[in-house]
PDB file of N, CA and C in Angstrom:
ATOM      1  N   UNK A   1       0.841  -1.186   0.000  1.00  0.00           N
ATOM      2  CA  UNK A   1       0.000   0.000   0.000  1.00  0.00           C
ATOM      3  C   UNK A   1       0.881   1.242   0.000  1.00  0.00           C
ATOM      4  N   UNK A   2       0.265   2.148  -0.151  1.00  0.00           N
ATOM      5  CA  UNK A   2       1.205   3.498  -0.404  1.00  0.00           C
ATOM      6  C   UNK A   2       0.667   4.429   0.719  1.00  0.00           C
ATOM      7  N   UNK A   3       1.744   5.295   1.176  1.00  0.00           N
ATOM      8  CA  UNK A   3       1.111   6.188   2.313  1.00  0.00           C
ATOM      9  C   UNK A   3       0.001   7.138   2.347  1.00  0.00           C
ATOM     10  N   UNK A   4      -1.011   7.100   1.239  1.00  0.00           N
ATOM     11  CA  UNK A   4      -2.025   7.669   1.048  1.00  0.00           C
ATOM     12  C   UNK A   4      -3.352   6.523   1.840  1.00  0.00           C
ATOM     13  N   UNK A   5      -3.129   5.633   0.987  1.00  0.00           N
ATOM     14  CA  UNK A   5      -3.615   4.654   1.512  1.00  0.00           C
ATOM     15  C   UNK A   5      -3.725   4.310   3.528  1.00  0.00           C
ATOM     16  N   UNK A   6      -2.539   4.440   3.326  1.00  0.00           N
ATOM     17  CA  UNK A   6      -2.385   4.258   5.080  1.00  0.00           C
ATOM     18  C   UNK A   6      -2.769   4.817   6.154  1.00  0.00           C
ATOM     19  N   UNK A   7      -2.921   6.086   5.239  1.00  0.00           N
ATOM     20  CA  UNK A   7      -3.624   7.123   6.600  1.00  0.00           C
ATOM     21  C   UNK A   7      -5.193   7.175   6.337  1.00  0.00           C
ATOM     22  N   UNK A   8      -5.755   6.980   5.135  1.00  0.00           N
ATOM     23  CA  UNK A   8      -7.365   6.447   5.338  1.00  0.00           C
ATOM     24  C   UNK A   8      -7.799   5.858   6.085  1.00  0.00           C
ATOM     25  N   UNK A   9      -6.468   4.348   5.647  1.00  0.00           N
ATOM     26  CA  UNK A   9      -6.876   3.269   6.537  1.00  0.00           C
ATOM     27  C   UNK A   9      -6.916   3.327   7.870  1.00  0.00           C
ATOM     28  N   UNK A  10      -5.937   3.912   8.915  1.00  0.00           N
ATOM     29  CA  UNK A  10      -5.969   4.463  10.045  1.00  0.00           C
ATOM     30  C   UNK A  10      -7.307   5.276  10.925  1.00  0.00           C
ATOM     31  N   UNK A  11      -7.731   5.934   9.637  1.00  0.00           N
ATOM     32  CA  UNK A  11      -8.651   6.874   9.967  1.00  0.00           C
ATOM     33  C   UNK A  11      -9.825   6.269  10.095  1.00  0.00           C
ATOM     34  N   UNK A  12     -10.237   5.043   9.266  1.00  0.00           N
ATOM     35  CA  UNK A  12     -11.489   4.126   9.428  1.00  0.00           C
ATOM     36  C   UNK A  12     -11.421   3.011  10.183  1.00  0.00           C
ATOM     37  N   UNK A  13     -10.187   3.098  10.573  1.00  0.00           N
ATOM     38  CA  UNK A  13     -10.245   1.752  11.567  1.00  0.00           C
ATOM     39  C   UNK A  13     -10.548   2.692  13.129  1.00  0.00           C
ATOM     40  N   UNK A  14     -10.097   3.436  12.698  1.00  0.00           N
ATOM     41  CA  UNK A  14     -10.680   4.608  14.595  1.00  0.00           C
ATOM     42  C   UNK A  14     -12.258   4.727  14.242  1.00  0.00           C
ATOM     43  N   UNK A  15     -13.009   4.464  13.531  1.00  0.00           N
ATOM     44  CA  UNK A  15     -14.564   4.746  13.537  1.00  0.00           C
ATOM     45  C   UNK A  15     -14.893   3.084  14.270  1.00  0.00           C
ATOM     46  N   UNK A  16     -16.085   3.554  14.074  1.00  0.00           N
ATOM     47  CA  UNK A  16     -17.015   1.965  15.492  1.00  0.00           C
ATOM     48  C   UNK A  16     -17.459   1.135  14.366  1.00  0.00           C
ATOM     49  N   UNK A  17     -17.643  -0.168  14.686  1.00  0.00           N
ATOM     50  CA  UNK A  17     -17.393  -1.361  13.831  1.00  0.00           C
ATOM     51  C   UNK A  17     -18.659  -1.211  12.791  1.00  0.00           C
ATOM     52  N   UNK A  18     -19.584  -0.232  12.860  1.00  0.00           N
ATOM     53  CA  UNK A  18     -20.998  -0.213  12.209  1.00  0.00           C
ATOM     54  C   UNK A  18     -20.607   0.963  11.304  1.00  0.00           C
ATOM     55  N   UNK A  19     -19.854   1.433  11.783  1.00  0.00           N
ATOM     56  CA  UNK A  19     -19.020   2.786  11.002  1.00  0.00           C
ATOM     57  C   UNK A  19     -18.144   2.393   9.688  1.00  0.00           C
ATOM     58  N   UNK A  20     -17.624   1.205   9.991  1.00  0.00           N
ATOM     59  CA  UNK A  20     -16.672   0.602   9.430  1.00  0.00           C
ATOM     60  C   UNK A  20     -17.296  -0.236   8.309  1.00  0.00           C
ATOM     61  N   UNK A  21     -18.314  -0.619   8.949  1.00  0.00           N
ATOM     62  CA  UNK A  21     -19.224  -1.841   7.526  1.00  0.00           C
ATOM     63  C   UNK A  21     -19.680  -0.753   7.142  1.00  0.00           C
ATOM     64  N   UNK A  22     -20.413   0.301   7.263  1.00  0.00           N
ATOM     65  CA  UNK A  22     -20.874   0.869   6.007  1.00  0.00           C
ATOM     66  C   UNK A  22     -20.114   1.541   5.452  1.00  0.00           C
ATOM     67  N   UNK A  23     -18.785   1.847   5.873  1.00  0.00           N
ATOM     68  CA  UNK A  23     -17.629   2.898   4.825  1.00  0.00           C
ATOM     69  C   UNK A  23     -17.152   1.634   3.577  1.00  0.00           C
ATOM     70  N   UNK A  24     -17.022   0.004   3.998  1.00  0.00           N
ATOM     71  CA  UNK A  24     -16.845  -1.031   3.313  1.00  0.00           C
ATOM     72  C   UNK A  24     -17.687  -1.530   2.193  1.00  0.00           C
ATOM     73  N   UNK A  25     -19.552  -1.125   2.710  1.00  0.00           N
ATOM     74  CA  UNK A  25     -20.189  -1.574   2.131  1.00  0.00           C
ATOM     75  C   UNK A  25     -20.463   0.046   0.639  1.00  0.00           C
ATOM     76  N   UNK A  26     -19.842   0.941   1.002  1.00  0.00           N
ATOM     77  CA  UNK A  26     -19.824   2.188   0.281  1.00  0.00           C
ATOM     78  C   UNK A  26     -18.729   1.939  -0.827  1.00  0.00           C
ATOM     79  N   UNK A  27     -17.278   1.502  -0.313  1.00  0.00           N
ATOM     80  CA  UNK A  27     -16.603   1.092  -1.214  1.00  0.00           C
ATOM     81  C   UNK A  27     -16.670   0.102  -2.302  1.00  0.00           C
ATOM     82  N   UNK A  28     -17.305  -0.974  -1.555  1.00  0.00           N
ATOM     83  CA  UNK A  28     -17.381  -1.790  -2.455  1.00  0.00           C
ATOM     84  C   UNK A  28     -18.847  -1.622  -3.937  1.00  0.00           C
ATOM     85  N   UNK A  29     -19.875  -0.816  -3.471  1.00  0.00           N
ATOM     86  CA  UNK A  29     -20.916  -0.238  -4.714  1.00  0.00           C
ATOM     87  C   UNK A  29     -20.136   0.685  -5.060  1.00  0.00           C
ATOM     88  N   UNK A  30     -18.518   1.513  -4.611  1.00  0.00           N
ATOM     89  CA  UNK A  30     -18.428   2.467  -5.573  1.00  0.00           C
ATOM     90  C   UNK A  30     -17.561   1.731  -7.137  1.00  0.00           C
ATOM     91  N   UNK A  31     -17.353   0.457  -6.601  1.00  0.00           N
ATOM     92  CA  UNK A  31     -16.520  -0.369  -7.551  1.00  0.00           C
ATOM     93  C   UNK A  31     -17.601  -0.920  -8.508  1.00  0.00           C
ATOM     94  N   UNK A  32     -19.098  -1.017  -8.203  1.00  0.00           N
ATOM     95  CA  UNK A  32     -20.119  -1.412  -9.051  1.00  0.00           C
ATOM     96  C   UNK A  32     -20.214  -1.166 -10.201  1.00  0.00           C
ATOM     97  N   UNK A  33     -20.003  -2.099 -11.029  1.00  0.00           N
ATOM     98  CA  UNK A  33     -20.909  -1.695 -12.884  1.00  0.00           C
ATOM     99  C   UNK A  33     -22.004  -2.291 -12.783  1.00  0.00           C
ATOM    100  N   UNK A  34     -22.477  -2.435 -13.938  1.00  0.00           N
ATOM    101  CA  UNK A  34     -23.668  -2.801 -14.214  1.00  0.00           C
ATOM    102  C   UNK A  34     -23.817  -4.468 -14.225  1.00  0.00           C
ATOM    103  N   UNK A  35     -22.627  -4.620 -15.096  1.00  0.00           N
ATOM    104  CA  UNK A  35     -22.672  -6.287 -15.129  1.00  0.00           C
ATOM    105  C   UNK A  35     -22.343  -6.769 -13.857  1.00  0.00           C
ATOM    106  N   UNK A  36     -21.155  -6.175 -12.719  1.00  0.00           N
ATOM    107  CA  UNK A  36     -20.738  -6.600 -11.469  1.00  0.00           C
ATOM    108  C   UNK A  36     -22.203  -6.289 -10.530  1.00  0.00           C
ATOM    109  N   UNK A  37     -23.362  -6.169 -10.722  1.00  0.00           N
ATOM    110  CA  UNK A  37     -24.017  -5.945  -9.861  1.00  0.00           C
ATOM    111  C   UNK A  37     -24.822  -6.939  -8.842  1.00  0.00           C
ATOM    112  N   UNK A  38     -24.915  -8.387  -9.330  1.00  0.00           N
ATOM    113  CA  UNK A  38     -24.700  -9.719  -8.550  1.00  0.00           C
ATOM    114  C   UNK A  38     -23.395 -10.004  -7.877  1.00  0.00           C
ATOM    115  N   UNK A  39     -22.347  -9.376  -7.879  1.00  0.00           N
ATOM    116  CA  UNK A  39     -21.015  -9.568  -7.309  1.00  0.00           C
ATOM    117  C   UNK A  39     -21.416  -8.721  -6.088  1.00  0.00           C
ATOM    118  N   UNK A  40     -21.742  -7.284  -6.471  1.00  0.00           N
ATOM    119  CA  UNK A  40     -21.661  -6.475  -5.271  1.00  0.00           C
ATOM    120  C   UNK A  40     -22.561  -6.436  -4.418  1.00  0.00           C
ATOM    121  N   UNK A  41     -23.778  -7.216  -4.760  1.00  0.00           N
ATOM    122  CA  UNK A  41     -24.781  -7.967  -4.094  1.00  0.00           C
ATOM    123  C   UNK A  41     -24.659  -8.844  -3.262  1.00  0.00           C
ATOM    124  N   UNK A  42     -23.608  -9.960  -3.463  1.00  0.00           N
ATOM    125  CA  UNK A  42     -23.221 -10.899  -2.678  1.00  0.00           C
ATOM    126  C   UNK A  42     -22.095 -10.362  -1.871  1.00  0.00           C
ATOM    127  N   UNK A  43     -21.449  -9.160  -1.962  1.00  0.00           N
ATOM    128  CA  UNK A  43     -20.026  -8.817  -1.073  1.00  0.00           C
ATOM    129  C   UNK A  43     -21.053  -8.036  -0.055  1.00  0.00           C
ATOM    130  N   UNK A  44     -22.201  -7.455  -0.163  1.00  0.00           N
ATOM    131  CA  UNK A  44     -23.120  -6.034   0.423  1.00  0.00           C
ATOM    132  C   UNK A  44     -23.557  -7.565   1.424  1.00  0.00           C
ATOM    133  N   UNK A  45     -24.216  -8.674   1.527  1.00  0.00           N
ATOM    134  CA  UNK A  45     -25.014  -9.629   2.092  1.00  0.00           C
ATOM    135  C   UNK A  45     -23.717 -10.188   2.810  1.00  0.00           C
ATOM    136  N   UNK A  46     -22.332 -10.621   1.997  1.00  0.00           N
ATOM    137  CA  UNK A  46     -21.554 -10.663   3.087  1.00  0.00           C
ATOM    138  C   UNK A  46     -21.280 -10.180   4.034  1.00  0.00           C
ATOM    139  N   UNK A  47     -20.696  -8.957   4.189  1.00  0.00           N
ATOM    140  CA  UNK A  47     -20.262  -7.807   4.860  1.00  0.00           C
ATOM    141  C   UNK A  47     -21.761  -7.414   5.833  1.00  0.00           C
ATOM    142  N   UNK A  48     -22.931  -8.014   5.929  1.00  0.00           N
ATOM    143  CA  UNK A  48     -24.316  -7.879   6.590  1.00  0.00           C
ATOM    144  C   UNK A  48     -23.983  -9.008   7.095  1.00  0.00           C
ATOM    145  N   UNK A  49     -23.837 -10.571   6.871  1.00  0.00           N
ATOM    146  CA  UNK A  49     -23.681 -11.118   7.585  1.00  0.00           C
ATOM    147  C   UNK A  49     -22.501 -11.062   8.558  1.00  0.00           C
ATOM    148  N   UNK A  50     -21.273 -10.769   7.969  1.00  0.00           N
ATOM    149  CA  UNK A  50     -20.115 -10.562   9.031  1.00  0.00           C
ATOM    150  C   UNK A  50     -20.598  -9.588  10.306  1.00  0.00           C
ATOM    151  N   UNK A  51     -21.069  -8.450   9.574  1.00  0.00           N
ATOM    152  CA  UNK A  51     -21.577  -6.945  10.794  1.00  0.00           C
ATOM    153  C   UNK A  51     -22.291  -8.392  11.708  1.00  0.00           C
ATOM    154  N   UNK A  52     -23.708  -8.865  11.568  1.00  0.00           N
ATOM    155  CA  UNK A  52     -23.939  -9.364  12.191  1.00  0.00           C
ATOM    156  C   UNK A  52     -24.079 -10.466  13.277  1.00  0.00           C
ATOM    157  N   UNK A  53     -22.484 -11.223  12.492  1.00  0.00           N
ATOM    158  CA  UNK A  53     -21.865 -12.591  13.183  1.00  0.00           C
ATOM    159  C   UNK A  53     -21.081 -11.455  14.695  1.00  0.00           C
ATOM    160  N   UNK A  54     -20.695 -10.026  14.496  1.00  0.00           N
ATOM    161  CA  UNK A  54     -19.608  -9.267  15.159  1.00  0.00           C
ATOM    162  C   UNK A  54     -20.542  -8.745  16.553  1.00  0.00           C
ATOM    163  N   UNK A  55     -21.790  -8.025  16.032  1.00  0.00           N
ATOM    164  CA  UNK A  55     -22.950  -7.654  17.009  1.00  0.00           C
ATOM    165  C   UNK A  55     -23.418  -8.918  17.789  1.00  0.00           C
ATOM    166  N   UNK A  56     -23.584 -10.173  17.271  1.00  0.00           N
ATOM    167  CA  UNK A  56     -23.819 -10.866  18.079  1.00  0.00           C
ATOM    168  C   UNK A  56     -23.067 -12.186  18.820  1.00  0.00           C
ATOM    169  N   UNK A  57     -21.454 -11.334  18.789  1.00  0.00           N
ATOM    170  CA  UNK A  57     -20.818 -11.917  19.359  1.00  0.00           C
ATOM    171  C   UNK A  57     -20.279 -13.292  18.891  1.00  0.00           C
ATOM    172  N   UNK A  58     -20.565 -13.686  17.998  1.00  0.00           N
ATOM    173  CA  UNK A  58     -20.417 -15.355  17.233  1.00  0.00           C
ATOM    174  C   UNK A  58     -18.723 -15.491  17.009  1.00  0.00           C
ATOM    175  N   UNK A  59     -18.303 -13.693  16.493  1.00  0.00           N
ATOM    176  CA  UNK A  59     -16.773 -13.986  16.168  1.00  0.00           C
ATOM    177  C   UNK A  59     -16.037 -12.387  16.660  1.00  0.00           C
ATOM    178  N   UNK A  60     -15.175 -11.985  17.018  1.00  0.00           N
ATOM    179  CA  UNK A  60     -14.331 -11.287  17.483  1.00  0.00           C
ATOM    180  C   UNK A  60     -13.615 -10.700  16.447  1.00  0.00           C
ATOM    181  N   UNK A  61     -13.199  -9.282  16.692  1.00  0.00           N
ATOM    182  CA  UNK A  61     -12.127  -8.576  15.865  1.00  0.00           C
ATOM    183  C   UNK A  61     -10.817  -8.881  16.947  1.00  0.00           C
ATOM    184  N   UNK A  62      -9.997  -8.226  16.062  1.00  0.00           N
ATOM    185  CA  UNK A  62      -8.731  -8.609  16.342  1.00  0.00           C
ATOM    186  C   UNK A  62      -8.105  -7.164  16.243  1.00  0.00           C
ATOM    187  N   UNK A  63      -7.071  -6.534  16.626  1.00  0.00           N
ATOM    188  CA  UNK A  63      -6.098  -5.203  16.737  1.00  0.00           C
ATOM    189  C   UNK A  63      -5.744  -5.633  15.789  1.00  0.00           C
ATOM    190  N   UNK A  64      -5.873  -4.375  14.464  1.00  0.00           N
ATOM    191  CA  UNK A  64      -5.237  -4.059  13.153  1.00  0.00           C
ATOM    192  C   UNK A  64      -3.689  -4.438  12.945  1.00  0.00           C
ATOM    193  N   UNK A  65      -3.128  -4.025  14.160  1.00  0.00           N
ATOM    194  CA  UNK A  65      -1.228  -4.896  13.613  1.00  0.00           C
ATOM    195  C   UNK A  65      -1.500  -6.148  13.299  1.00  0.00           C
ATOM    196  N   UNK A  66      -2.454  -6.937  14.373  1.00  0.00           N
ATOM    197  CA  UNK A  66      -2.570  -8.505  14.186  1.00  0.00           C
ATOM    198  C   UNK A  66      -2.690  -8.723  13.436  1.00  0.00           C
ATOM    199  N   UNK A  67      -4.044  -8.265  12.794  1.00  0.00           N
ATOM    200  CA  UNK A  67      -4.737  -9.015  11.559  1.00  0.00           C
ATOM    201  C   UNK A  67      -3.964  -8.545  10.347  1.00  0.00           C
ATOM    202  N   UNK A  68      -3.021  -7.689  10.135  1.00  0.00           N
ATOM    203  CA  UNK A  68      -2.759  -7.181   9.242  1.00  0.00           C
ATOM    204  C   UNK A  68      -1.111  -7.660   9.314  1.00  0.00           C
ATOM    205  N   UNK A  69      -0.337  -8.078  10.144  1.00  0.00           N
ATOM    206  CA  UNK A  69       0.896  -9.024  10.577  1.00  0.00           C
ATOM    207  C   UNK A  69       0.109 -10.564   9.937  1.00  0.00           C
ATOM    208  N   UNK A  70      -1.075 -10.938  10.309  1.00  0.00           N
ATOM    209  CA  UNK A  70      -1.305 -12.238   9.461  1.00  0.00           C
ATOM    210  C   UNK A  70      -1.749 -12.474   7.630  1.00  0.00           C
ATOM    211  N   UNK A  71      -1.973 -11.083   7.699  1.00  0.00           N
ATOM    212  CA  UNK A  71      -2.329 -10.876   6.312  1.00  0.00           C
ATOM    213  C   UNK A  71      -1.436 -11.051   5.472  1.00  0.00           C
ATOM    214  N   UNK A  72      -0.252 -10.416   5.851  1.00  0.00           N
ATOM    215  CA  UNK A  72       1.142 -10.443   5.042  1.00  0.00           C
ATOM    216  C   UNK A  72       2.148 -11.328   5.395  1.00  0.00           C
ATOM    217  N   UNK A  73       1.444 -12.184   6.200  1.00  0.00           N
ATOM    218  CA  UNK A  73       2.297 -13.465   6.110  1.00  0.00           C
ATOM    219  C   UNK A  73       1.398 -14.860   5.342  1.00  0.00           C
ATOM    220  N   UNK A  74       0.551 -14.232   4.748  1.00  0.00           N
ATOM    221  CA  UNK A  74      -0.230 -15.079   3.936  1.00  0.00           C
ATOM    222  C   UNK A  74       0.493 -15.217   2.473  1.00  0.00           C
TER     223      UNK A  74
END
């Protein structure tokens, strides 16, 4: 990523986790065409089910170094 990038990212990970799915679920319809619009349908129902696996406790976030130290060791 480039340091433009980095300080967004910073900036949306300090908003509250409902803050966060809809800045995700914003990005991902701004990537929408016409033909991708069953794609961004199924990422919008993902990202609803994740919000809601998180609200009701089913699965846990993790501190951004973590998850992002496992990311790049993927």
């Amino acid at each position: 990523m480039n340091a433009r990038i980095d300080v967004v990212l910073e900036d949306v990970l300090r908003l509250s986790a409902e803050e966060r799915s809809a800045v995700a679920a914003a990005l991902i319809d701004s990537l929408e065409t016409s033909d991708e619009s069953s794609v961004a349908e199924a990422w919008r129902a993902e990202l609803l089910r994740r919000r809601a696996d998180l609200r009701a406790g089913v699965v846990q976030g993790g501190p951004w170094p973590e998850v992002r130290a496992r990311m790049s060791a993927m």
